[in-house]
PDB file of N, CA and C in Angstrom:
ATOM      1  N   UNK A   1     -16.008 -94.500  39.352  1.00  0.00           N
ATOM      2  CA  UNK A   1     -16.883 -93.729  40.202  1.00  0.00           C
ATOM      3  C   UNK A   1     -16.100 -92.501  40.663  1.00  0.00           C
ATOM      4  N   UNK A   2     -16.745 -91.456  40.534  1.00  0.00           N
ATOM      5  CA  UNK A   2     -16.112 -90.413  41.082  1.00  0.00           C
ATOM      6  C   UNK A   2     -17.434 -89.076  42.300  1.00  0.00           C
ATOM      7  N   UNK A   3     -16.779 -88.366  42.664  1.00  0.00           N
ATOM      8  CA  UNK A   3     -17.350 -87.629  43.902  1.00  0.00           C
ATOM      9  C   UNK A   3     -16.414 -86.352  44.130  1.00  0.00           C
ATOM     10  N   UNK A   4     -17.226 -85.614  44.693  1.00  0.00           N
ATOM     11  CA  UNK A   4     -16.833 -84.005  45.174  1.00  0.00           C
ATOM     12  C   UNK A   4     -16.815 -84.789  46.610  1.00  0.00           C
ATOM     13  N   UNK A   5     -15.617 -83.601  47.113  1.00  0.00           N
ATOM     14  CA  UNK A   5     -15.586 -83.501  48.351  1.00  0.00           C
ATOM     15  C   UNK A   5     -15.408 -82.488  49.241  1.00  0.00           C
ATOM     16  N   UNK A   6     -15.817 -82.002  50.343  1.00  0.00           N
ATOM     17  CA  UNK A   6     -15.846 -79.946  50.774  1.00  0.00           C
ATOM     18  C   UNK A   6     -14.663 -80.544  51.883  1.00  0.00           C
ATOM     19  N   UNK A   7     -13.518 -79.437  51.736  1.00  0.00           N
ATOM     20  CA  UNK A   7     -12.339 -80.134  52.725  1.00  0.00           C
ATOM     21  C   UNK A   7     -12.297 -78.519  53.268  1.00  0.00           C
ATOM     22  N   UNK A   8     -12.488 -78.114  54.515  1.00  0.00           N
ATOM     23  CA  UNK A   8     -11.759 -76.823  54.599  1.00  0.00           C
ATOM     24  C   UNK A   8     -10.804 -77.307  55.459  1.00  0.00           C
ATOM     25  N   UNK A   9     -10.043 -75.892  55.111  1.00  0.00           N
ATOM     26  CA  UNK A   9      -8.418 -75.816  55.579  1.00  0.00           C
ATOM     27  C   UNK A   9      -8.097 -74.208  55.293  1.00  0.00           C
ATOM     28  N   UNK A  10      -6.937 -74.132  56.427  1.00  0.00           N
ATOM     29  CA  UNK A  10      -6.526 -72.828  56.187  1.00  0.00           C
ATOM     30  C   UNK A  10      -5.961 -71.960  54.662  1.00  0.00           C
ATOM     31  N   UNK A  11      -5.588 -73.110  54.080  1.00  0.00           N
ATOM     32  CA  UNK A  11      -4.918 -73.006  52.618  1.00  0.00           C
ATOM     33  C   UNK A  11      -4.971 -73.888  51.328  1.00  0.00           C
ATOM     34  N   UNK A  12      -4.946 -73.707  49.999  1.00  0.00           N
ATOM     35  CA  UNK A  12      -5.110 -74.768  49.372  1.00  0.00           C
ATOM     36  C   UNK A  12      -3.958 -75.833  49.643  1.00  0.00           C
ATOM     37  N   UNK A  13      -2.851 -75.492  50.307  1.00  0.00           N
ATOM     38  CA  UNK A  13      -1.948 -76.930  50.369  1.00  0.00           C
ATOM     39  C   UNK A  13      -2.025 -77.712  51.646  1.00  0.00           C
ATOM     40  N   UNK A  14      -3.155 -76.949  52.230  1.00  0.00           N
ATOM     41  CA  UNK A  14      -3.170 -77.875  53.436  1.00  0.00           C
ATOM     42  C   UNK A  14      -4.273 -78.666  53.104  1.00  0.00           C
ATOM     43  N   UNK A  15      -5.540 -78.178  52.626  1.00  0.00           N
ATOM     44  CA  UNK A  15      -6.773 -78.945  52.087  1.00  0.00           C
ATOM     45  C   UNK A  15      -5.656 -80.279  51.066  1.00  0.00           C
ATOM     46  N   UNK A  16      -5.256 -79.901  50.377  1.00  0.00           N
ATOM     47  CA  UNK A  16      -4.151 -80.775  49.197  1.00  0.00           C
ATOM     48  C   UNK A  16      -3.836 -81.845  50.052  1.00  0.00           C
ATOM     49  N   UNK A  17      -3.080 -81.756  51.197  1.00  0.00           N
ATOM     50  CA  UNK A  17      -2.224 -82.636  51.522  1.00  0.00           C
ATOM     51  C   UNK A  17      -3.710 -83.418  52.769  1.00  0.00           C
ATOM     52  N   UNK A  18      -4.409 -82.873  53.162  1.00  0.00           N
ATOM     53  CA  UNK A  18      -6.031 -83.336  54.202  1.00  0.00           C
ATOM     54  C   UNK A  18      -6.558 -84.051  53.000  1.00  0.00           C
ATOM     55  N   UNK A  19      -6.473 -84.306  51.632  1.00  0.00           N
ATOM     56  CA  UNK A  19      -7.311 -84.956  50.950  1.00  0.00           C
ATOM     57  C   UNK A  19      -6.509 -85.650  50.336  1.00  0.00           C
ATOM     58  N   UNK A  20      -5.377 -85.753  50.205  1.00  0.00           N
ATOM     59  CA  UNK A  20      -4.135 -87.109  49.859  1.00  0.00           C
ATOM     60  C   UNK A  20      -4.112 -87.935  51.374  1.00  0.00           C
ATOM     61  N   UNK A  21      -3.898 -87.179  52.499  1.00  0.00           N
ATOM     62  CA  UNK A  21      -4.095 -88.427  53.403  1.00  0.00           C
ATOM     63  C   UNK A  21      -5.610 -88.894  53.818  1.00  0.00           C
ATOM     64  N   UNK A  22      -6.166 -88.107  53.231  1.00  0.00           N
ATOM     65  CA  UNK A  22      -7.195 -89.293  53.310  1.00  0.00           C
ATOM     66  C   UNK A  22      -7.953 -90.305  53.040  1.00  0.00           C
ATOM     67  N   UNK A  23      -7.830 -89.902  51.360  1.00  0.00           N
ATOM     68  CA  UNK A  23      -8.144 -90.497  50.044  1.00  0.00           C
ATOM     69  C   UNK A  23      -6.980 -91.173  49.417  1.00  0.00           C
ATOM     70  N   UNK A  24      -6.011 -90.757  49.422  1.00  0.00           N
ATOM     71  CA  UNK A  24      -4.026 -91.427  49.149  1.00  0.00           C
ATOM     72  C   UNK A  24      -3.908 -90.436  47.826  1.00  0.00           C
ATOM     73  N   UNK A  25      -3.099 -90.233  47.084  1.00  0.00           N
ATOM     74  CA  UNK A  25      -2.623 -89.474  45.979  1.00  0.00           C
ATOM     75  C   UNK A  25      -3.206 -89.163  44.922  1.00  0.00           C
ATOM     76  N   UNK A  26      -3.313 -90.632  44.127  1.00  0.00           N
ATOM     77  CA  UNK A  26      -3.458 -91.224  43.069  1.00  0.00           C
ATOM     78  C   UNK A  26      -5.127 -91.087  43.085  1.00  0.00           C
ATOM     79  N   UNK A  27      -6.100 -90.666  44.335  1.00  0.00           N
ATOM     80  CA  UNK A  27      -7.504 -90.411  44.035  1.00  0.00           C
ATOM     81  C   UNK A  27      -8.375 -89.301  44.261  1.00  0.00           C
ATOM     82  N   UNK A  28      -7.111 -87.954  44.301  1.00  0.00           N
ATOM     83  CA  UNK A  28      -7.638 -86.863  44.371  1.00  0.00           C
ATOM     84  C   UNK A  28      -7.013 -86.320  43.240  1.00  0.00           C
ATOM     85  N   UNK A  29      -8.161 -85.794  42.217  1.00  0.00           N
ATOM     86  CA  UNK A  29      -7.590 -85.130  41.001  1.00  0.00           C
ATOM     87  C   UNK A  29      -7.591 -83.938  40.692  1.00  0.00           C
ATOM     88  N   UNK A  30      -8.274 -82.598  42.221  1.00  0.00           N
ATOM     89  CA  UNK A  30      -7.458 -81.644  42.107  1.00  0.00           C
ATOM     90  C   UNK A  30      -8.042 -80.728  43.410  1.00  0.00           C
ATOM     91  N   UNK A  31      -7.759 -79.984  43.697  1.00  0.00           N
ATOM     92  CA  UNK A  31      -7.839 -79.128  44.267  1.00  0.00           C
ATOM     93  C   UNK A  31      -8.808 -77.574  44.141  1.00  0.00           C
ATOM     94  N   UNK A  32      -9.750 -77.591  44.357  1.00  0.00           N
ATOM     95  CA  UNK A  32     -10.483 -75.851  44.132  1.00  0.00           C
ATOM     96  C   UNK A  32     -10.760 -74.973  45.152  1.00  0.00           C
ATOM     97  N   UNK A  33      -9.974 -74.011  44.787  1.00  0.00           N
ATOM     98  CA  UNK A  33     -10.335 -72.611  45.955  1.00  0.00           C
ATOM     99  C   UNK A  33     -11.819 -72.256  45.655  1.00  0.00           C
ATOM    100  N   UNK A  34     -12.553 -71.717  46.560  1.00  0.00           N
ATOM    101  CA  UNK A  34     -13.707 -71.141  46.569  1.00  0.00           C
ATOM    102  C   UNK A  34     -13.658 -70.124  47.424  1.00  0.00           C
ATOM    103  N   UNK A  35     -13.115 -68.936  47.130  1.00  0.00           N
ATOM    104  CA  UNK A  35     -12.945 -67.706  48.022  1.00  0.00           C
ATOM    105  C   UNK A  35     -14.565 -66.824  48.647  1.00  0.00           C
ATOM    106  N   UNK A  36     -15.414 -66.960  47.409  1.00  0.00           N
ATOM    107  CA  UNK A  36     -16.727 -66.709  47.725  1.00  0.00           C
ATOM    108  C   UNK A  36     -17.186 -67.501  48.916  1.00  0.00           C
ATOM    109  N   UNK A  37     -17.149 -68.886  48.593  1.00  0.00           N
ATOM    110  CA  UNK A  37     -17.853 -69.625  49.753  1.00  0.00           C
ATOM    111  C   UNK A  37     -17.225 -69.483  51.365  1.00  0.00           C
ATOM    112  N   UNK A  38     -16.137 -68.879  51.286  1.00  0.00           N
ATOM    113  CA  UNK A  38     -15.199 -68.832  52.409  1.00  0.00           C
ATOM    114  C   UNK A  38     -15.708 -67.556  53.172  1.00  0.00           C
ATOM    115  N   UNK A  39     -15.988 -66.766  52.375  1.00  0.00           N
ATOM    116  CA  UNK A  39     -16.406 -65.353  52.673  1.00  0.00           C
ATOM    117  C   UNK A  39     -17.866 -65.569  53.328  1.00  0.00           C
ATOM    118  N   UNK A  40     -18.827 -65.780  52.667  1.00  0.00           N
ATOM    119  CA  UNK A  40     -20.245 -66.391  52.861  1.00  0.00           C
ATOM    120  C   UNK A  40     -20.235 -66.983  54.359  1.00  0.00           C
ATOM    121  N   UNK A  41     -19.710 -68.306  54.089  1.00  0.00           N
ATOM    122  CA  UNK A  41     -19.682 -68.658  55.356  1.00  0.00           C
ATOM    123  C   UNK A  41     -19.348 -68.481  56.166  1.00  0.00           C
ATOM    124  N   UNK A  42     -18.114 -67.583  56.357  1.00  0.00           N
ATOM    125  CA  UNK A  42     -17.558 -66.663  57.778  1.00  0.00           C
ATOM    126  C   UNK A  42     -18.717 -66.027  58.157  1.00  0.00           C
ATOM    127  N   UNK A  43     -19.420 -65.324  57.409  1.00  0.00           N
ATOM    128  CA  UNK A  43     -20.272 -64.076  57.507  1.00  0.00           C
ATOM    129  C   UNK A  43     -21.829 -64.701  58.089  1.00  0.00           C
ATOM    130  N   UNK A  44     -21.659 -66.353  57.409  1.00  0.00           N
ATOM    131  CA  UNK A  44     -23.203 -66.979  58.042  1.00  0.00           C
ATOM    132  C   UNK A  44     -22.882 -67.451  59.520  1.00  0.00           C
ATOM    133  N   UNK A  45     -21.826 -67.592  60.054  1.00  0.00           N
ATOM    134  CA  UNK A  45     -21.500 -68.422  61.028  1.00  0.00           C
ATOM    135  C   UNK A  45     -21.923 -69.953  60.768  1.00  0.00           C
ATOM    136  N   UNK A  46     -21.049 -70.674  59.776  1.00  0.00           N
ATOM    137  CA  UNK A  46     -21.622 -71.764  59.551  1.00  0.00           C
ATOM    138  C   UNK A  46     -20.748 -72.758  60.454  1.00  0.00           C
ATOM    139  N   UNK A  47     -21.294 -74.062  61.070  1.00  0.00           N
ATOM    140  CA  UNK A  47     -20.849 -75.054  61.781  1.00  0.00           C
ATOM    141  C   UNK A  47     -19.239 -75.096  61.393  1.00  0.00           C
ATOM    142  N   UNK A  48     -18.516 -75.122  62.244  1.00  0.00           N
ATOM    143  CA  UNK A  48     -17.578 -75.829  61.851  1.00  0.00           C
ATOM    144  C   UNK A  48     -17.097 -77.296  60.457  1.00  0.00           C
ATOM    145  N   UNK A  49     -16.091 -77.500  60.583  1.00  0.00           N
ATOM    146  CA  UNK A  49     -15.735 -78.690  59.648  1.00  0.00           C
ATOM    147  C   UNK A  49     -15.801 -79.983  60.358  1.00  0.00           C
ATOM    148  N   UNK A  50     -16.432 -80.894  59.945  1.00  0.00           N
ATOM    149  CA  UNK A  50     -16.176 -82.411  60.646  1.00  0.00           C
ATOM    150  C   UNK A  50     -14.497 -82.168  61.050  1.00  0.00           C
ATOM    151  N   UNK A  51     -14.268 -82.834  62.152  1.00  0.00           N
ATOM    152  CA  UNK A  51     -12.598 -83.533  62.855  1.00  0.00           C
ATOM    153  C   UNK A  51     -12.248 -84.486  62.087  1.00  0.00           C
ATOM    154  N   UNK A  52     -10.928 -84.106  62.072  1.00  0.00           N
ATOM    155  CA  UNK A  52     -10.281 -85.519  61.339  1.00  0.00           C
ATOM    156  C   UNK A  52     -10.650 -86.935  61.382  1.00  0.00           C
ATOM    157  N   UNK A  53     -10.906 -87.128  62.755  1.00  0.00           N
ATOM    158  CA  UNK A  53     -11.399 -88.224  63.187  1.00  0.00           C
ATOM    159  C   UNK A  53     -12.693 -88.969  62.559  1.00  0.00           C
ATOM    160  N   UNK A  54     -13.767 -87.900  62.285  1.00  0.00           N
ATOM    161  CA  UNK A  54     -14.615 -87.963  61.811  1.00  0.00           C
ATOM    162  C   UNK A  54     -14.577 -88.348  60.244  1.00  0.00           C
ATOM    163  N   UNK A  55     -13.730 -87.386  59.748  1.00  0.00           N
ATOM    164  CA  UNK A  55     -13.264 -87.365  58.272  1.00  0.00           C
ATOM    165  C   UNK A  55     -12.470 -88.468  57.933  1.00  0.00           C
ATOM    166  N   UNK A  56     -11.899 -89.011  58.922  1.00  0.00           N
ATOM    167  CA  UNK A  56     -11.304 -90.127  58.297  1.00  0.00           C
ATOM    168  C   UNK A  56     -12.291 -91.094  58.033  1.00  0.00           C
ATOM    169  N   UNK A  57     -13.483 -91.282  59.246  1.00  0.00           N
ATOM    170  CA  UNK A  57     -14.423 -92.590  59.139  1.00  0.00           C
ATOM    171  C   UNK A  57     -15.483 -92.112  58.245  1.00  0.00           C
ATOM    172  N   UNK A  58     -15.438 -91.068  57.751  1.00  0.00           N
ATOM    173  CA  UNK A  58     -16.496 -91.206  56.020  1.00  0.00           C
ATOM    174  C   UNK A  58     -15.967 -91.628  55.424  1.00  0.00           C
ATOM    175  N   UNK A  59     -14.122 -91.286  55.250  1.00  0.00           N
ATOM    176  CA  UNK A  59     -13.110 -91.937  54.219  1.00  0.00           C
ATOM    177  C   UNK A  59     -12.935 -93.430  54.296  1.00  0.00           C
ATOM    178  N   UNK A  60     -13.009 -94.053  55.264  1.00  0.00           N
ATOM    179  CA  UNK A  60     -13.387 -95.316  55.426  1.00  0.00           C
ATOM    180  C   UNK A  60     -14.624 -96.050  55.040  1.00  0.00           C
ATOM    181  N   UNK A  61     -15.524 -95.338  55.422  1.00  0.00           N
ATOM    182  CA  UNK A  61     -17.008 -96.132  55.139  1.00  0.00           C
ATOM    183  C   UNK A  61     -17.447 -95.682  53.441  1.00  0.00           C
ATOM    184  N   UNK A  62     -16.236 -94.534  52.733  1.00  0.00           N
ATOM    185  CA  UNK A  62     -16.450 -94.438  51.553  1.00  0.00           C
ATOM    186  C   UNK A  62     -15.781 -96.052  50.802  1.00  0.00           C
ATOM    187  N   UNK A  63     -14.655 -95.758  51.197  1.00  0.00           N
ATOM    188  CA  UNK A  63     -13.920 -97.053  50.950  1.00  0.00           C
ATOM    189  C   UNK A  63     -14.018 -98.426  51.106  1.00  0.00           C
ATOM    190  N   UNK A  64     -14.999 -98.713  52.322  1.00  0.00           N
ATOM    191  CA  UNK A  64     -15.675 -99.973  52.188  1.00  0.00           C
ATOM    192  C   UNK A  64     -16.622-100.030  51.024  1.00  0.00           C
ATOM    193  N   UNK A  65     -17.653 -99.058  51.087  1.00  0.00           N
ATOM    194  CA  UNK A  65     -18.371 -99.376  50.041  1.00  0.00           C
ATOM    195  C   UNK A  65     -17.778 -99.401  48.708  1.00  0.00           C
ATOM    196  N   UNK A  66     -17.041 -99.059  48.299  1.00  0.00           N
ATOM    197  CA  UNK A  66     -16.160 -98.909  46.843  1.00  0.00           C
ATOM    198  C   UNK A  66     -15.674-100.713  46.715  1.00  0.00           C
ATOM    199  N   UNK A  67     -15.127-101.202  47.728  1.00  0.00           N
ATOM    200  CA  UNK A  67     -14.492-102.450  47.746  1.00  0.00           C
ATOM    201  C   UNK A  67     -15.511-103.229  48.043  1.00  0.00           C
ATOM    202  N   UNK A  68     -17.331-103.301  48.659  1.00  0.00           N
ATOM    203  CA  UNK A  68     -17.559-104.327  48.479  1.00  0.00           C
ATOM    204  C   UNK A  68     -18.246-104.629  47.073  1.00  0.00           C
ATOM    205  N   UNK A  69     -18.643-103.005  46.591  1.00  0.00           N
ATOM    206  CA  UNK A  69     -18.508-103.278  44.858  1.00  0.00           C
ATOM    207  C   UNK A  69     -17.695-104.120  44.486  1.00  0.00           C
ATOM    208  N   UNK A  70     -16.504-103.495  44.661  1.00  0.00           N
ATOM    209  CA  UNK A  70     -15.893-104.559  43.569  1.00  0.00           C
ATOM    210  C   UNK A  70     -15.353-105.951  44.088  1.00  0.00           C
ATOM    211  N   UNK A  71     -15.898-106.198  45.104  1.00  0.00           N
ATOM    212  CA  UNK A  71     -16.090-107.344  45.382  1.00  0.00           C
ATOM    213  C   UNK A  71     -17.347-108.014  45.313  1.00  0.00           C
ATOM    214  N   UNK A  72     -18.598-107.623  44.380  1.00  0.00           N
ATOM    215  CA  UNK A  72     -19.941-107.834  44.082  1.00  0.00           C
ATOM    216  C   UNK A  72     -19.228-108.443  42.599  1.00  0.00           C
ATOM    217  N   UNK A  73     -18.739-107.265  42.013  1.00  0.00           N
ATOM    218  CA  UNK A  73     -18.585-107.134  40.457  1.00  0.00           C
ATOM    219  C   UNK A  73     -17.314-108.388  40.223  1.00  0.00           C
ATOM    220  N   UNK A  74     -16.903-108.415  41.062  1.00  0.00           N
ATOM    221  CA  UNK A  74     -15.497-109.955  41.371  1.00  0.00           C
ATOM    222  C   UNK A  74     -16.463-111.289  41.073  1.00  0.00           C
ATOM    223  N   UNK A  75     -17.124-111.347  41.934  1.00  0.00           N
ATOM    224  CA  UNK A  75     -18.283-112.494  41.863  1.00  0.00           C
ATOM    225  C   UNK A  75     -18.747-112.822  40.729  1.00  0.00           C
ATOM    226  N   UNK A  76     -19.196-111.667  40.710  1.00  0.00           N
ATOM    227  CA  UNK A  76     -19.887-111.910  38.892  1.00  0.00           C
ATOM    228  C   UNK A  76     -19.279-112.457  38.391  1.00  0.00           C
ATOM    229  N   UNK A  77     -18.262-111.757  37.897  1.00  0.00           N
ATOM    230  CA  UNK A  77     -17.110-112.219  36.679  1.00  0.00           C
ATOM    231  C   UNK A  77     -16.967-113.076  36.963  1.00  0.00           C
ATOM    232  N   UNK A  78     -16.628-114.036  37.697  1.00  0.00           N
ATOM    233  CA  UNK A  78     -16.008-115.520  38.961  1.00  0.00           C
ATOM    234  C   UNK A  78     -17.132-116.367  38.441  1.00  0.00           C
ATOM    235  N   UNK A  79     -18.702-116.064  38.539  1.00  0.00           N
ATOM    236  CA  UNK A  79     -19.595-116.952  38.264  1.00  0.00           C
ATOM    237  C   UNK A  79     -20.140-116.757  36.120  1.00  0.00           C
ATOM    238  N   UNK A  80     -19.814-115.788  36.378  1.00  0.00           N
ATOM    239  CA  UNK A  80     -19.970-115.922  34.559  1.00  0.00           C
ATOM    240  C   UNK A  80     -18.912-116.633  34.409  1.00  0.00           C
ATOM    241  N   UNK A  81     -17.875-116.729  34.277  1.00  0.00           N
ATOM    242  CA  UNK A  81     -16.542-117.177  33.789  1.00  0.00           C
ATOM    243  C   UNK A  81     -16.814-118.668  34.008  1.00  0.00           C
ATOM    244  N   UNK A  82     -17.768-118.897  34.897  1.00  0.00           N
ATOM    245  CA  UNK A  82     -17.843-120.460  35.326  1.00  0.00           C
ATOM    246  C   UNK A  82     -18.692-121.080  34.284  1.00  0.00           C
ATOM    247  N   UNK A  83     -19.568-119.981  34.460  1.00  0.00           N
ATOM    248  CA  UNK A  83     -21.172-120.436  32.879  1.00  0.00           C
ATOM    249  C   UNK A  83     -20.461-120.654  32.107  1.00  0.00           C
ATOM    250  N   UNK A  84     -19.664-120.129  31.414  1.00  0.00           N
ATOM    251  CA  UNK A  84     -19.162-119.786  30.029  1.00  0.00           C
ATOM    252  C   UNK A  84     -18.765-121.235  29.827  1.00  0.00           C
ATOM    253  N   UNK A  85     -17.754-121.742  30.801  1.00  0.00           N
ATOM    254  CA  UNK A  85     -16.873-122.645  31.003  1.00  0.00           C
ATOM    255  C   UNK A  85     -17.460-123.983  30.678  1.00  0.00           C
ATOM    256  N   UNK A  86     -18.770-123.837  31.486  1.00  0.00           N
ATOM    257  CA  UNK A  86     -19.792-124.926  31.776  1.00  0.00           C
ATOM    258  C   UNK A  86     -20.371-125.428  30.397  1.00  0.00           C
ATOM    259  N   UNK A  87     -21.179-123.798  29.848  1.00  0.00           N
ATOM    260  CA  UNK A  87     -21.811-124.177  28.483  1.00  0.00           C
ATOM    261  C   UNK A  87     -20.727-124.610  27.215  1.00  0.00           C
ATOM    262  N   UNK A  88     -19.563-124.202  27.094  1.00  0.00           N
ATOM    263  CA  UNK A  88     -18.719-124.929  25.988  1.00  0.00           C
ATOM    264  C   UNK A  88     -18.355-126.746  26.695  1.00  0.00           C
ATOM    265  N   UNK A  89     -18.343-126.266  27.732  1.00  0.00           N
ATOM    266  CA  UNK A  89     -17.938-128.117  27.653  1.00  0.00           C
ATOM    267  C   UNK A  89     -19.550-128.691  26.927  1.00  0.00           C
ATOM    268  N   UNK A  90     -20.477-128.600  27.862  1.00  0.00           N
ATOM    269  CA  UNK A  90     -22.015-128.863  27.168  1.00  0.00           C
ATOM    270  C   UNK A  90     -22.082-129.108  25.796  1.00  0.00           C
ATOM    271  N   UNK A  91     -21.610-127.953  25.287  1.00  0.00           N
ATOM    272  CA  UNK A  91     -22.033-128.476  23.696  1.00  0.00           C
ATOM    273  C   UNK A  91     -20.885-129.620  22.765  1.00  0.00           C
ATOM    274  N   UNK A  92     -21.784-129.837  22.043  1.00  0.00           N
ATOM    275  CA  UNK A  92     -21.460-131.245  21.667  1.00  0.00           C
ATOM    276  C   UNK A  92     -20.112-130.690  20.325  1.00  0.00           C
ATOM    277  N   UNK A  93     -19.228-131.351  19.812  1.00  0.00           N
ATOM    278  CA  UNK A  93     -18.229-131.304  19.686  1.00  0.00           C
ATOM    279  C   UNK A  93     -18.420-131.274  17.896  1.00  0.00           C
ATOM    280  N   UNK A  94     -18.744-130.792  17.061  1.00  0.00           N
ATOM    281  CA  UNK A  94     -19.120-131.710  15.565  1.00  0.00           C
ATOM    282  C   UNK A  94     -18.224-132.684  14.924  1.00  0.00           C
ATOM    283  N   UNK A  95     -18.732-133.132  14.865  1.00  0.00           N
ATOM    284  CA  UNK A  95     -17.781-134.572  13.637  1.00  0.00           C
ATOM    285  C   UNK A  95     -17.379-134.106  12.854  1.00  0.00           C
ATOM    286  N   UNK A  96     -16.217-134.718  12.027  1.00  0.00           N
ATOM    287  CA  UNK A  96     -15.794-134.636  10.808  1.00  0.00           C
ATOM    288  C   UNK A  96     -16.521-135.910  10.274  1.00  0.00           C
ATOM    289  N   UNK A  97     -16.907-135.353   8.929  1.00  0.00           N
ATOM    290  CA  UNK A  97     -17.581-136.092   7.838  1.00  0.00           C
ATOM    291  C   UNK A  97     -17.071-136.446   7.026  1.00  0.00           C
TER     292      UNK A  97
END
């Protein structure tokens, strides 16, 4: 699963390092300036950026939902693996003739 995310920051290495701690390293795969949109929105007076605080608890409630997937998709596998298990014992064994 993957997702965009709008991080402003004064610079691209501060957005960089606001989206490694929030997401961790290994799940941000890059970084994009948007100088247009920066411009635009100075000029619209657009809302501010969510607070960290804030930004952290989307990053959280992103992250729950990611984990109770795969704690849905755990199950599965857990209860297929059981069928599987179930139906070979079930079937009957053939003779040698």
């Amino acid at each position: 699963m993957s997702g965009s995310t709008l991080v402003f920051a004064e610079n691209p290495a501060f957005a960089r390092d606001l989206a490694f701690s929030l997401y961790g390293p290994r799940n941000v795969v890059s970084v994009v300036v948007n100088e247009e949109a920066d411009q635009t929105n100075e000029s619209m007076g657009s809302p501010k950026p969510p607070d960290p605080d804030q930004q952290r608890i989307r990053a959280l409630n992103t992250q729950k939902k990611q984990l109770n997937q795969q704690l849905k998709t755990a199950r599965a596998q857990r209860q297929l693996k059981q069928a599987q298990t179930a139906m070979q014992k079930a079937r009957p064994t053939p003779r040698p003739q």
